[in-house]
Protein backbone atom coordinates (compact mmCIF):
# COMPACT_ATOMS: atom_id res chain seq x y z
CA UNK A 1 8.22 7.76 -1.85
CA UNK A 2 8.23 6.09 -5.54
CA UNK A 3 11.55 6.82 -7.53
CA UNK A 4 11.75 5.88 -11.23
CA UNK A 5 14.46 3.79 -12.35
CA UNK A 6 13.50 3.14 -16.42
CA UNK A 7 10.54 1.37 -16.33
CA UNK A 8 10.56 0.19 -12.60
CA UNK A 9 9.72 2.06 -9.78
CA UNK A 10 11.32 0.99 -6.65
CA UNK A 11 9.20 2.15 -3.11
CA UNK A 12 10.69 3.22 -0.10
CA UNK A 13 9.32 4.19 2.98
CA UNK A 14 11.20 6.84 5.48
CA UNK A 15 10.98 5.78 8.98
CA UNK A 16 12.05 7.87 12.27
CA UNK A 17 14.79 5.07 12.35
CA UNK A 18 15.64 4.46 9.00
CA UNK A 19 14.17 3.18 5.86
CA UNK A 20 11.62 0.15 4.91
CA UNK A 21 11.74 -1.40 1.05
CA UNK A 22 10.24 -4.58 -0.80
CA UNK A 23 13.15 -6.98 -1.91
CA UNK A 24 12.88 -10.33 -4.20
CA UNK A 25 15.31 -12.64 -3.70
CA UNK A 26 16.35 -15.33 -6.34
CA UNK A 27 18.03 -18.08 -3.80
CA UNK A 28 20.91 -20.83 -5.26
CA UNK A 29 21.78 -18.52 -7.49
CA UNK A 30 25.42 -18.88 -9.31
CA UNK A 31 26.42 -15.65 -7.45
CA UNK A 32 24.67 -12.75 -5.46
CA UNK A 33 24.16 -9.72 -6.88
CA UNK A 34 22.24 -6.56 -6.90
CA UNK A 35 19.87 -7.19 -10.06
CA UNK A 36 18.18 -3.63 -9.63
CA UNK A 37 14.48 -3.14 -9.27
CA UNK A 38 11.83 -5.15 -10.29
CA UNK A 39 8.27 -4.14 -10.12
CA UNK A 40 8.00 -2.32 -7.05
CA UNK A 41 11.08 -4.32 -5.22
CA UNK A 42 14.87 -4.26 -5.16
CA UNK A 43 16.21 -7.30 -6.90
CA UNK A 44 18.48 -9.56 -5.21
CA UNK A 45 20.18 -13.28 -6.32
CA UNK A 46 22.05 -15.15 -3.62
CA UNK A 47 23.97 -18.22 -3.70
CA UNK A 48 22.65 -19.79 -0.76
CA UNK A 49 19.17 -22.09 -0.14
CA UNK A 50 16.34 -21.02 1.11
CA UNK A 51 16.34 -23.61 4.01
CA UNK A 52 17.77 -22.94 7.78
CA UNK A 53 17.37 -19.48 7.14
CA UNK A 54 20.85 -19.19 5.00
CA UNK A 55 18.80 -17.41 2.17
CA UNK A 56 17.42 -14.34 4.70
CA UNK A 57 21.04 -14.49 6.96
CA UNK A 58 22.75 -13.67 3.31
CA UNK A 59 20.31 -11.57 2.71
CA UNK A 60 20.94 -8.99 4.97
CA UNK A 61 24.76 -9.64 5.26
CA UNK A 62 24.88 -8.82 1.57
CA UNK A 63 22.62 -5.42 1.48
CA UNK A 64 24.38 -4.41 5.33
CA UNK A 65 27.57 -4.68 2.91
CA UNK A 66 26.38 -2.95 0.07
CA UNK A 67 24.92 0.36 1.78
CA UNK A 68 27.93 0.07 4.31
CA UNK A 69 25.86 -0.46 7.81
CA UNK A 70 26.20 -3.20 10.55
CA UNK A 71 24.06 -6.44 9.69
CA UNK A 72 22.12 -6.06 12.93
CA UNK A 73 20.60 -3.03 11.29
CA UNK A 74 19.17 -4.76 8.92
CA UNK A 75 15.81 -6.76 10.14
CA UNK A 76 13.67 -8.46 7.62
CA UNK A 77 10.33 -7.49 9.11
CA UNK A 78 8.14 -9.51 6.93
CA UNK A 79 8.26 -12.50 4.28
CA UNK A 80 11.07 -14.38 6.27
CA UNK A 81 9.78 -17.31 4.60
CA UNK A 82 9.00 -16.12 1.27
CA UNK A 83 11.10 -14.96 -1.76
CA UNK A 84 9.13 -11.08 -1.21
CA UNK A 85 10.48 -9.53 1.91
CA UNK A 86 9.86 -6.13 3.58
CA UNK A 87 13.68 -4.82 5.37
CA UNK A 88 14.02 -2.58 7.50
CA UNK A 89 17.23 -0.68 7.80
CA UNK A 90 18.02 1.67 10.52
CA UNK A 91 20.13 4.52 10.49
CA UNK A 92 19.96 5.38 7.09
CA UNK A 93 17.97 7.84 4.16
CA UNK A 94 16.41 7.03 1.49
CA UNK A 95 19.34 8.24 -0.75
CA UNK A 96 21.39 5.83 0.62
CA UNK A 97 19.23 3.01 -1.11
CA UNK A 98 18.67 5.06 -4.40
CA UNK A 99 22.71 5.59 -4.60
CA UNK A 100 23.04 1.35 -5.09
CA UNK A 101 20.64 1.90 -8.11
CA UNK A 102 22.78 4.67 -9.98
């Protein structure tokens, strides 16, 4: 499903377990944040490198935080070494994820 947000459309996919989204992350950022959606993907900054897997550990700490679900529900199931990832988050709708945009 494609939901409008201005200009931006943001996809997400409903799974039996949950929900699966594009995000971009902006690693050593001054401070993570939710930057909304750009493109087709969620926008994320974080404030830690992109080396030893800090960048992707924030990653989902920070969106498990934000829609209120354990981190080990959160799986980055593709792009786990590239700033375009594809998470997975179980246990939750698609109006969870829409709810962080409004």
């Amino acid at each position: 499903m494609k939901r409008e947000t201005g200009d931006a459309l943001l996809k997400i996919t409903e799974t039996g377990a949950g929900v699966v989204f594009s995000v971009h992350v902006q690693p050593r950022a001054s401070r993570t944040e939710l930057c909304g959606v750009q493109g087709e993907e969620l926008k994320l900054r974080l404030t830690s490198p992109p080396v030893d897997d800090a960048a992707n550990r924030l990653c989902q700490e920070f969106l498990a935080k934000l829609l209120g679900v354990a981190k080990s529900r959160v799986t980055i199931i593709a792009g786990a070494r590239s700033r375009h990832k594809t998470v997975q988050i179980t246990g939750i709708g698609r109006d969870a994820v829409l709810a962080l945009l409004n």
